[in-house]
Protein backbone atom coordinates (compact mmCIF):
# COMPACT_ATOMS: atom_id res chain seq x y z
CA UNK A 1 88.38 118.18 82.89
CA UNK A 2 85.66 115.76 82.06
CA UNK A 3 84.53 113.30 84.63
CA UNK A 4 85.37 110.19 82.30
CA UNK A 5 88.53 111.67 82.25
CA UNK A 6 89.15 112.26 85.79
CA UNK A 7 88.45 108.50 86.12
CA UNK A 8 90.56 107.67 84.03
CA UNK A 9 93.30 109.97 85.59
CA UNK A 10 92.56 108.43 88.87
CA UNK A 11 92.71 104.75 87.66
CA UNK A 12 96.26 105.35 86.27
CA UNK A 13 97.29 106.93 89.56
CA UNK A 14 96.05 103.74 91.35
CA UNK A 15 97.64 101.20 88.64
CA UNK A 16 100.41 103.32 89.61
CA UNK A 17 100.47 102.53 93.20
CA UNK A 18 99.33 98.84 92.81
CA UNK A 19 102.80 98.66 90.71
CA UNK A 20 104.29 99.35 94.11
CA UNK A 21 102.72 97.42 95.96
CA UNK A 22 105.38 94.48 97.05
CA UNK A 23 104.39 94.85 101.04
CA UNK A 24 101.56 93.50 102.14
CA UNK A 25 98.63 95.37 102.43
CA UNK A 26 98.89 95.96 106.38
CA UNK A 27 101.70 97.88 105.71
CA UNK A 28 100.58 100.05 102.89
CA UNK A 29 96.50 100.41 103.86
CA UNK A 30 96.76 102.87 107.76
CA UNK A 31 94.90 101.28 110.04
CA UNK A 32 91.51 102.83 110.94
CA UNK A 33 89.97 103.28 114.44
CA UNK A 34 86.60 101.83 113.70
CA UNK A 35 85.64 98.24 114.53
CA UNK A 36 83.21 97.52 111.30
CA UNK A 37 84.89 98.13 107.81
CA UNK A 38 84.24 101.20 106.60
CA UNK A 39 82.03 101.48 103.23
CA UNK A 40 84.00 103.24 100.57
CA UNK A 41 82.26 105.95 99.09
CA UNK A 42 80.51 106.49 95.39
CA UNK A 43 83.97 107.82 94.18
CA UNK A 44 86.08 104.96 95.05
CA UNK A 45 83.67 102.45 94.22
CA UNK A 46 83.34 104.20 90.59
CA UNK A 47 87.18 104.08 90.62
CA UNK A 48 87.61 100.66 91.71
CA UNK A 49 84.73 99.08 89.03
CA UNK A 50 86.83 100.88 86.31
CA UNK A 51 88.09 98.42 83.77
CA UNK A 52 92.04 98.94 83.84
CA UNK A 53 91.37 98.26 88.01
CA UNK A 54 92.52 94.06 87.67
CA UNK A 55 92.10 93.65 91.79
CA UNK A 56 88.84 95.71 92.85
CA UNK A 57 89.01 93.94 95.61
CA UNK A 58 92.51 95.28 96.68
CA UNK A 59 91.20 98.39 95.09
CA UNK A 60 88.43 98.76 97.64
CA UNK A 61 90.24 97.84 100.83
CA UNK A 62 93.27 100.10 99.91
CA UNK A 63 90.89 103.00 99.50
CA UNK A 64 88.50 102.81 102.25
CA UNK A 65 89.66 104.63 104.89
CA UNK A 66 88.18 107.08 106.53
CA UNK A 67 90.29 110.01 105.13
CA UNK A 68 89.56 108.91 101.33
CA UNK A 69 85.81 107.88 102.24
CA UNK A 70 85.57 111.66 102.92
CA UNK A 71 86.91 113.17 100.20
CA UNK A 72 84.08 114.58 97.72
CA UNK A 73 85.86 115.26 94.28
CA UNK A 74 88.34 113.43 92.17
CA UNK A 75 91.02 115.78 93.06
CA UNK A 76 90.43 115.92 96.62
CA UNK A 77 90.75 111.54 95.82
CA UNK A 78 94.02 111.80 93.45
CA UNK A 79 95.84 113.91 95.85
CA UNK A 80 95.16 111.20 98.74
CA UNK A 81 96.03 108.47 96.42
CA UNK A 82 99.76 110.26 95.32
CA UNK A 83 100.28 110.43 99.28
CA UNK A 84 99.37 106.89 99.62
CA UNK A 85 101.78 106.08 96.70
CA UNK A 86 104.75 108.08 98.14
CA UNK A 87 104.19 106.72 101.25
CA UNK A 88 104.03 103.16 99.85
CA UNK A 89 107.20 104.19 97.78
CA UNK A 90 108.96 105.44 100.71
CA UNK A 91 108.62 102.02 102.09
CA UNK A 92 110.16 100.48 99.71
CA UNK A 93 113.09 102.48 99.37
CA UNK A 94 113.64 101.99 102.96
CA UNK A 95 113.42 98.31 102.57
CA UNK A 96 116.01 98.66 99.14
CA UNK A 97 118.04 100.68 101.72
CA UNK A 98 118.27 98.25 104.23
CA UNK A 99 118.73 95.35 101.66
CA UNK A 100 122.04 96.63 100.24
CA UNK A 101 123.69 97.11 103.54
CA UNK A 102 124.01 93.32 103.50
CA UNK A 103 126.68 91.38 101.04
CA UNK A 104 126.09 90.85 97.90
CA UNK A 105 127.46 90.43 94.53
CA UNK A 106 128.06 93.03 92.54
CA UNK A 107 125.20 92.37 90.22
CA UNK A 108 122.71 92.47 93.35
CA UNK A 109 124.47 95.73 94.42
CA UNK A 110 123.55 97.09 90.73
CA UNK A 111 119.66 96.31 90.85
CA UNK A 112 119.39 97.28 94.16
CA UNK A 113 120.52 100.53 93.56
CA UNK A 114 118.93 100.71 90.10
CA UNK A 115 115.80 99.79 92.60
CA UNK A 116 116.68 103.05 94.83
CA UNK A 117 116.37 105.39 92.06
CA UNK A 118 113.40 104.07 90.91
CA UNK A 119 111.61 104.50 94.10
CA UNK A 120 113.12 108.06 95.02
CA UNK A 121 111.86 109.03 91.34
CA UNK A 122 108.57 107.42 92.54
CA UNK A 123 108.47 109.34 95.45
CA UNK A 124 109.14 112.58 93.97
CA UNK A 125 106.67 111.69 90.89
CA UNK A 126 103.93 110.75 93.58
CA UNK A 127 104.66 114.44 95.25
CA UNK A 128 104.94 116.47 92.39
CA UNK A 129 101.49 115.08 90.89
CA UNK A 130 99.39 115.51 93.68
CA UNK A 131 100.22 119.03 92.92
CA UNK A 132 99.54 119.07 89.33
CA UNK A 133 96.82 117.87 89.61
CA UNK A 134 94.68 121.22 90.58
CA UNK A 135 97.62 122.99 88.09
CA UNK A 136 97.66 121.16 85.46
CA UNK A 137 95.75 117.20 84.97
CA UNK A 138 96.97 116.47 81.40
CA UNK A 139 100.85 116.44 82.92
CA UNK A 140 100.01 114.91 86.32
CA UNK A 141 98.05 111.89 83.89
CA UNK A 142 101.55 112.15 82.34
CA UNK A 143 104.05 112.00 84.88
CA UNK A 144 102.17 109.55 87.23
CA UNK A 145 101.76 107.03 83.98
CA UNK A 146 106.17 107.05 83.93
CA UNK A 147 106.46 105.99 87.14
CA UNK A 148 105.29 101.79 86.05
CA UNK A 149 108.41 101.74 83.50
CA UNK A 150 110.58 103.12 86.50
CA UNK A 151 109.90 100.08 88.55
CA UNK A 152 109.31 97.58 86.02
CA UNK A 153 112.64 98.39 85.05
CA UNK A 154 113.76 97.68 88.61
CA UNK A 155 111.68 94.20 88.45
CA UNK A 156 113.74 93.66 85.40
CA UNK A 157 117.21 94.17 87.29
CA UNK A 158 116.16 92.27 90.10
CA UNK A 159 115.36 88.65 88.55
CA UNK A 160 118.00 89.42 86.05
CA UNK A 161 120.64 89.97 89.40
CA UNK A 162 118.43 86.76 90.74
CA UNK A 163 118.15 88.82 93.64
C-alpha cells in the first residue's frame, strides 16, 4: 500500500477512536512511567498534522506513549491504535453496562442497549482490523470506517431517549 494511503488508513482508524472518546482522556491515554512528556515520534506527528485529524492536540497526547513512540511502520501504529480503540470501547460498554442496571424508562432502556451493541460491534471491529490490517488494508480501511455510524447511531438514541 502506498504511504499516502496508509495515512490515510491510519487517520480513519483514529477518527474512529476519537468517535469513542466520551471518557476523559486519563482514562483512555495509559499512564506512562516517565516524568517529562514523551515526544511522539515522526509517524504520529505525520498522523496527527493530517487534515481529517480536527484535535491534533488530543491527537498527540493520545498517541504518545511510549509503546506507540516505538513503533516504526504504519502497521506496527494501526494495530496499537485498534487496541487503544477496543480498549476505549470496552470502557464504554462497561459504563453502558453499569448504566442500565439503574431504573429507567423504557425508552432509556432501548438506547442504552442500542448503545451496548454498538460498542461490542466496536470492540469486535477494533479486533478484527488490527488483524486485517497485515491481511488485507483495503477491508480493515473498510470495516474500521463502519464503526462512526454504529455509535452515532447510539448518540442518536441517546438524546432522542433524553438520556
Amino acid at each position: 500500500m502506498a504511504p499516502l494511503n496508509q495515512l490515510c488508513l491510519l487517520s480513519d482508524i483514529f477518527l474512529s477512536i476519537l468517535s469513542l472518546s466520551y471518557l476523559p482522556t486519563s482514562a483512555i491515554i495509559p499512564k506512562a512511567n516517565v516524568s517529562l512528556p514523551v515526544p511522539s515520534s515522526q509517524l504520529v506527528e505525520n498522523l496527527c498534522n493530517g487534515k481529517a485529524v480536527e484535535n491534533r492536540r488530543f491527537c498527540l497526547k493520545a498517541l504518545s506513549t511510549p509503546k506507540i513512540i516505538a513503533v516504526v511502520d504504519t502497521t506496527q501504529l494501526g494495530t496499537l491504535i485498534m487496541k487503544l480503540g477496543a480498549a476505549n470501547a470496552k470502557a464504554m460498554l462497561n459504563v453502558y453496562n453499569e448504566i442500565i442496571k439503574k431504573p429507567g424508562s423504557p425508552q432509556a432502556l432501548k438506547a442504552l442497549n442500542c448503545c451496548v451493541e454498538a460498542y461490542k460491534y466496536a470492540i469486535l471491529s477494533f479486533e478484527m482490523v488490527s488483524l486485517e490490517l497485515v491481511e488485507d488494508p483495503q477491508t480493515a480501511n473498510y470495516d474500521v470506517a463502519v464503526i462512526g455510524p454504529e455509535i452515532a447511531n447510539c448518540e442518536k438514541e441517546l438524546i432522542n431517549a433524553k438520556v
